[in-house]
Structures are given as structure tokens and as C-alpha cells.
Protein backbone atom coordinates (compact mmCIF):
# COMPACT_ATOMS: atom_id res chain seq x y z
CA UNK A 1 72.80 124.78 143.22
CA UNK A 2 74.35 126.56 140.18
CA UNK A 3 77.75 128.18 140.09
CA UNK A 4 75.52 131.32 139.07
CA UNK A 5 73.35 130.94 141.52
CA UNK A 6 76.22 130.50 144.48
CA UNK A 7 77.70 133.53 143.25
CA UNK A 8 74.71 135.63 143.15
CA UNK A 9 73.85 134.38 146.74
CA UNK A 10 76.70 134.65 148.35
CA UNK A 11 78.02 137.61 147.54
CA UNK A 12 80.85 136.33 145.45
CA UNK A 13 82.25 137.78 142.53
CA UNK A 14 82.09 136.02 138.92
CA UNK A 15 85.91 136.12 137.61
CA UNK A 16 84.76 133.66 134.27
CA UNK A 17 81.44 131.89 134.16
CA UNK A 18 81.73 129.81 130.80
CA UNK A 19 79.42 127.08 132.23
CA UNK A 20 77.54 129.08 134.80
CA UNK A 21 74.58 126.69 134.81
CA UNK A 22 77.30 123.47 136.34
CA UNK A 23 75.89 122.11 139.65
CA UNK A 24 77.78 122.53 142.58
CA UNK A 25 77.30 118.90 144.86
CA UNK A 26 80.62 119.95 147.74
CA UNK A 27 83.27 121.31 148.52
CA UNK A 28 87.18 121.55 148.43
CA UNK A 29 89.51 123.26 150.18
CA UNK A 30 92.71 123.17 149.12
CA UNK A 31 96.16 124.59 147.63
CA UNK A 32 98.64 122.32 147.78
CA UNK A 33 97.80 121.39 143.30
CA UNK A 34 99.16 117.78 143.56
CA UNK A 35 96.86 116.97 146.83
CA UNK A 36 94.32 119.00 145.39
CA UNK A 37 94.17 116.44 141.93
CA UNK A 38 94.25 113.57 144.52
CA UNK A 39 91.29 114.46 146.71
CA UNK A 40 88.92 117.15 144.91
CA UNK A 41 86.04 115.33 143.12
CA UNK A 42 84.11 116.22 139.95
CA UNK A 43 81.29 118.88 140.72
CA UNK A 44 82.80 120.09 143.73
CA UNK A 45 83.63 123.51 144.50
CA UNK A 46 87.36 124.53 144.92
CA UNK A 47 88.29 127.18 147.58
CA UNK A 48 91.95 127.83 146.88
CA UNK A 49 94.49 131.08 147.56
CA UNK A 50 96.53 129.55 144.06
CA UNK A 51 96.12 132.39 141.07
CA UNK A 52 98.80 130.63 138.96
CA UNK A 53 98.21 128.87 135.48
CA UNK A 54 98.14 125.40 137.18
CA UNK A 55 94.55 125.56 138.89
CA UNK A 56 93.08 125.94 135.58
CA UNK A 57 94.75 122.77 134.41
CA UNK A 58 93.73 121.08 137.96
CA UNK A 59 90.45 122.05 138.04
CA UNK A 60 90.12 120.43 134.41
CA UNK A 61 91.84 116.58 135.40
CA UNK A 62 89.77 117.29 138.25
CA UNK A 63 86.11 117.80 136.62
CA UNK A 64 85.28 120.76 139.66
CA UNK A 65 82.33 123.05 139.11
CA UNK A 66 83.72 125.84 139.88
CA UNK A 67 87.22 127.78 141.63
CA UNK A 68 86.74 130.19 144.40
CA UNK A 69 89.38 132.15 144.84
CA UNK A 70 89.58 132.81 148.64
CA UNK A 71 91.46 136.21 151.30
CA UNK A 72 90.82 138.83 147.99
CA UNK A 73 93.36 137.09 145.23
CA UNK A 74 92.54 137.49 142.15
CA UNK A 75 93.81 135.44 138.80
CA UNK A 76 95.59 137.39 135.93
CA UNK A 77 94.10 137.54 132.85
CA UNK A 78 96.34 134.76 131.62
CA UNK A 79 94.36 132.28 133.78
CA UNK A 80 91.35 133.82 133.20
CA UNK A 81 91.94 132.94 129.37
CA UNK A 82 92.95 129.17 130.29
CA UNK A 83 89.54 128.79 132.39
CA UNK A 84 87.55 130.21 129.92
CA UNK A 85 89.35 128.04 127.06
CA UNK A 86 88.86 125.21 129.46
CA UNK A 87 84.92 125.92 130.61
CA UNK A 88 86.18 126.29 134.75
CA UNK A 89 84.11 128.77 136.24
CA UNK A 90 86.15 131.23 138.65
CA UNK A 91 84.46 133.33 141.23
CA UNK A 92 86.27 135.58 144.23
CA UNK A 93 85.60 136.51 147.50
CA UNK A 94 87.40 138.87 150.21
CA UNK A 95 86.35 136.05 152.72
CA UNK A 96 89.35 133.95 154.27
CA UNK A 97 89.02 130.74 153.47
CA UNK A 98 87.19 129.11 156.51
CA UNK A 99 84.69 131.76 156.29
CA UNK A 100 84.29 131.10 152.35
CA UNK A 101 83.52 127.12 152.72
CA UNK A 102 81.27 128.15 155.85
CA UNK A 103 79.44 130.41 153.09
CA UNK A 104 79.57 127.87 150.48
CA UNK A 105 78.40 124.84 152.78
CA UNK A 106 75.38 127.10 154.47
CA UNK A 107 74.10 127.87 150.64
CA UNK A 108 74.17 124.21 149.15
């Protein structure tokens, strides 16, 4: 599954979609950034509360398809910037996060 497709079947909303055609083969939940970069593997799917500059630069050492932002947050348009600079996809959901890797595991 695409990150474009995820997000247009599960309801979530696109933040930045530079590379909305990047498979999606997991999932990672996560917000601790320094576990994160130790565990998360390249073409998974990061579910994360974390808005600040950093994810954009963890999702990037990390090679992830895509960052869901999880419970409603939303990035500024600082990060926004960095992701798209950087090709990570961001999409959002109101979902908590249990309920957003539930989503997310059902659909790939």
C-alpha cells in the first residue's frame, strides 16, 4: 500500500505528500526520537505525538514511508518545510495512537 492510498482509506489527513506513491511494508509506534532511530525500519510507517523539527530529521536517518501524526497534533509549518525539503510524507489523524496503528495494521 501507498502512503496516498493509506491516507485516502483511512480517513487520514495528508499534512505533505512529496513522495505519495512510497510503499508502506509496517509499522512504528513511537516518540521517544533516539529509540525511535534505533528501532523504526525503512518503509515503515511512524505513528508519533512529536510535531517538533527533529521527526523530520528522524524519519530521514530512518528511511520511513511516511509520519502519522497521532491524538489531533499537528506540525508547524516549519516542519512541514523540512519534510517536504526532505521527501517524508506527513499525514494526521484525531485517532489516539492505539486506535491509529489498529487502522494502519487493518489497511496493509
Amino acid at each position: 500500500m501507498t502512503v496516498k492510498q493509506l491516507s485516502e482509506q483511512s480517513g487520514f489527513s495528508a499534512v505533505c505528500l512529496p513522495e505519495p506513491d512510497r510503499e508502506i511494508s509496517g509499522g512504528y509506534c513511537g516518540d521517544l526520537l533516539s529509540w525511535v532511530m534505533g528501532r523504526a525500519k525503512a518503509d515503515q510507517a511512524w505513528i508519533t505525538i512529536m510535531t517538533n523539527m527533529n521527526i523530520a530529521a528522524v524519519a530521514t536517518l530512518c528511511d520511513v514511508s511516511a509520519i502519522i501524526l497521532s491524538e489531533g497534533v499537528q506540525p508547524d509549518d516549519g516542519v512541514k518545510e523540512a519534510a517536504e525539503a526532505r521527501g517524508i510524507n506527513i499525514i494526521s489523524t484525531e485517532l489516539p495512537t492505539f486506535e491509529a496503528a489498529k487502522q494502519l495494521a487493518r489497511l496493509i
